[in-house]
Protein backbone atom coordinates (compact mmCIF):
# COMPACT_ATOMS: atom_id res chain seq x y z
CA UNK A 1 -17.06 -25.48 -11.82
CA UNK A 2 -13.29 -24.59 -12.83
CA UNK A 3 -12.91 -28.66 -13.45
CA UNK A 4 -15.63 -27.97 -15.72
CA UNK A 5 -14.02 -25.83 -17.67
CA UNK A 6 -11.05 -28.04 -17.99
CA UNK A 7 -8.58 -25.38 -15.76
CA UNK A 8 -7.13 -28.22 -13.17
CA UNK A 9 -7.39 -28.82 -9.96
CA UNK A 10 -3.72 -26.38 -9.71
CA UNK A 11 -5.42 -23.78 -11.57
CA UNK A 12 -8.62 -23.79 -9.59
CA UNK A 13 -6.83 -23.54 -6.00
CA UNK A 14 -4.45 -20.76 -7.52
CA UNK A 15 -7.51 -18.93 -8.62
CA UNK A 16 -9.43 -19.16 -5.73
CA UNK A 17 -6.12 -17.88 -3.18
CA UNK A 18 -5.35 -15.19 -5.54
CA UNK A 19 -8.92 -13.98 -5.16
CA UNK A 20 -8.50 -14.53 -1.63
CA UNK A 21 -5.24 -12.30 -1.75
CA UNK A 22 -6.87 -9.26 -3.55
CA UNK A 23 -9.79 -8.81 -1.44
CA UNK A 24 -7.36 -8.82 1.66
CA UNK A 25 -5.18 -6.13 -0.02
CA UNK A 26 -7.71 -4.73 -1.14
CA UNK A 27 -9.34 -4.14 2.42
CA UNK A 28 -6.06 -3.46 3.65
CA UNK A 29 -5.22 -0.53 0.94
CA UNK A 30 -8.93 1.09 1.96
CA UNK A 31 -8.31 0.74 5.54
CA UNK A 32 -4.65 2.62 5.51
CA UNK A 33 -6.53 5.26 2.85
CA UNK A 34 -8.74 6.11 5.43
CA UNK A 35 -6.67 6.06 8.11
CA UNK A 36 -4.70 8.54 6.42
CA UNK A 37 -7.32 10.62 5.32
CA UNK A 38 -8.95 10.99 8.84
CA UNK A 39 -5.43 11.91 9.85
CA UNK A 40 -4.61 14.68 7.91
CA UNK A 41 -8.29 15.83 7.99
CA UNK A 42 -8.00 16.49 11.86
CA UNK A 43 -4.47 17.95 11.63
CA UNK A 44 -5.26 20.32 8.87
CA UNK A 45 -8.91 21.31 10.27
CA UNK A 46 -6.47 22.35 13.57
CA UNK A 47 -4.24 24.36 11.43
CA UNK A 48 -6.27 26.55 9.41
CA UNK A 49 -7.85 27.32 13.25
CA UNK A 50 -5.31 28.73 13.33
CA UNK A 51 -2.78 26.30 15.70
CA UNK A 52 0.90 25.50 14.44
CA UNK A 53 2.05 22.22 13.75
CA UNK A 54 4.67 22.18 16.88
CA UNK A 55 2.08 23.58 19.39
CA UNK A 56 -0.74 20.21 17.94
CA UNK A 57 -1.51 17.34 20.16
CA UNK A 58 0.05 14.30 19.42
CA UNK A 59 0.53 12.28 16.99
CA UNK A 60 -0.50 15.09 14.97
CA UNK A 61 2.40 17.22 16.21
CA UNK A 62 4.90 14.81 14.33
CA UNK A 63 2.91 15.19 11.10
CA UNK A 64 2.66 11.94 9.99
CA UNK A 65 0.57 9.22 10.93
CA UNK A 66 1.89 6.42 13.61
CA UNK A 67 -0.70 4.56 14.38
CA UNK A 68 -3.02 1.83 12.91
CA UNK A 69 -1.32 0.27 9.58
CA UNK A 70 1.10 3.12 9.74
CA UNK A 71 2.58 1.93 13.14
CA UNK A 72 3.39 -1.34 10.78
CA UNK A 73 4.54 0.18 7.89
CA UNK A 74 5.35 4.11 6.50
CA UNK A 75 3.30 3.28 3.29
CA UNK A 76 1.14 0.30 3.78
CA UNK A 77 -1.49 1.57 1.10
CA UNK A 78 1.23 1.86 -1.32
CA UNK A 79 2.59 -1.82 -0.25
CA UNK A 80 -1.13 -3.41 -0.52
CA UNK A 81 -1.20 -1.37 -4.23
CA UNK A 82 1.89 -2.90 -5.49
CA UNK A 83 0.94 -6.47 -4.18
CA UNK A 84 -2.54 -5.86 -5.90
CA UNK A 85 -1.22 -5.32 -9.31
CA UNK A 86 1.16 -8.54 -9.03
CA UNK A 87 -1.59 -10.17 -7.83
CA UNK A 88 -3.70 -9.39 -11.09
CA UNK A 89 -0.63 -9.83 -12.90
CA UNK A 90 -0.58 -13.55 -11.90
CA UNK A 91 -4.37 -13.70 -12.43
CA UNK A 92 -3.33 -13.25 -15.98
CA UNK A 93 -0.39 -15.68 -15.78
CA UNK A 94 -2.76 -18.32 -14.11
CA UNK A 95 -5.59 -17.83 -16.87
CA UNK A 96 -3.36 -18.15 -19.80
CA UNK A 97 -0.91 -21.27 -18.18
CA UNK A 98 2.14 -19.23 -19.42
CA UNK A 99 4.36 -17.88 -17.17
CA UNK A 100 6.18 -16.10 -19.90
CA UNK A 101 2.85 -14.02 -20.05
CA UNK A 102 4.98 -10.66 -20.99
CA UNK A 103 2.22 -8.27 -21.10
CA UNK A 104 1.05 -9.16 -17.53
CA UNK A 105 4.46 -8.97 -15.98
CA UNK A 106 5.45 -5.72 -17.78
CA UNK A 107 2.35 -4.02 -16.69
CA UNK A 108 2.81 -4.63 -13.38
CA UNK A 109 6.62 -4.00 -13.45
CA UNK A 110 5.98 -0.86 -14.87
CA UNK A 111 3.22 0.60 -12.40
CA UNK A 112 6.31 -0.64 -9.50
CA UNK A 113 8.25 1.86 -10.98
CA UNK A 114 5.56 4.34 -11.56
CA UNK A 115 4.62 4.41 -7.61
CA UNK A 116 8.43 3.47 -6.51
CA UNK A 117 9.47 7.27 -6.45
CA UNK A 118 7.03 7.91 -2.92
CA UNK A 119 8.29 5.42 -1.17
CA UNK A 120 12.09 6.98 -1.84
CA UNK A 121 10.32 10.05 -0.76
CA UNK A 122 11.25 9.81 3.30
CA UNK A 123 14.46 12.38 2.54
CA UNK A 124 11.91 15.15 1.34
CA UNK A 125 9.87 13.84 5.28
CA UNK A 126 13.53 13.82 6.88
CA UNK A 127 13.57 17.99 5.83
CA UNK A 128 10.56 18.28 7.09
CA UNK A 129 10.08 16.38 10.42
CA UNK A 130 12.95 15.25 12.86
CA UNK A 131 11.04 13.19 14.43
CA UNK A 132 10.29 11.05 10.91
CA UNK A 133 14.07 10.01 11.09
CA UNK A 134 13.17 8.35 14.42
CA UNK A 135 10.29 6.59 12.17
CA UNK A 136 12.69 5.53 9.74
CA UNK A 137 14.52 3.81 12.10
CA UNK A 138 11.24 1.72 14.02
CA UNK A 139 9.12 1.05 10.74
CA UNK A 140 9.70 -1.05 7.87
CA UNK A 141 9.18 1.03 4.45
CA UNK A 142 6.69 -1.67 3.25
């Protein structure tokens, strides 16, 4: 059907792996959302009963997630977000044949820089957790 409309055989195969690549990001930015959000709901439903963080079980005692996509990477829903708007970025590049598509590439430069500050956030986690320097150390930012 993309011969059809006269995109190339290129243009077709580019198409069809940058689909490809956004559902997998996609799945993989849900997954680490809810892996997150299960997280903190179990460590926060044990503080307000009343438990400190030090005295929690682990992981939850660290207070940051370590396993799943987190044992991987400190913000792998961030890393599947960033990756998702490049990959729309060069849906746009693909559909219009121009790689000097300047719209495209600023919009997802720009929403980079918009989301860059959390992942230059791990000196506010350093105050807050000794054990996150540990983290630092064992898993890659991305």
């Amino acid at each position: 059907m993309l011969l059809c409309l006269g995109l190339g055989m290129w243009i077709g195969n580019c198409l069809i792996q940058l689909l490809l690549s956004f559902v997998v990001l996609l799945v993989i930015e849900t997954v680490a959302d809810q892996q997150q959000w299960n997280f903190q709901e179990k460590k926060w439903g044990m503080i307000k009963a009343g438990k400190k963080v030090e005295n929690l079980p682990a992981p939850y005692n660290l207070g940051f997630l370590t396993s799943g996509l987190f044992a991987y990477s400190r913000h792998p829903n961030f890393f599947a977000e960033f990756s998702i708007w490049w990959t729309l970025c060069l849906f746009a590049v693909s559909a219009s044949g121009d790689w000097t598509n300047y719209e495209a590439l600023l919009g997802a430069a720009l929403l980079n820089l918009l989301f860059w500050e959390v992942l230059r956030s791990r000196s506010i986690s350093q105050r807050r957790s000794t054990h996150y320097t540990s983290c630092i150390k064992s898993v890659s930012v991305c």
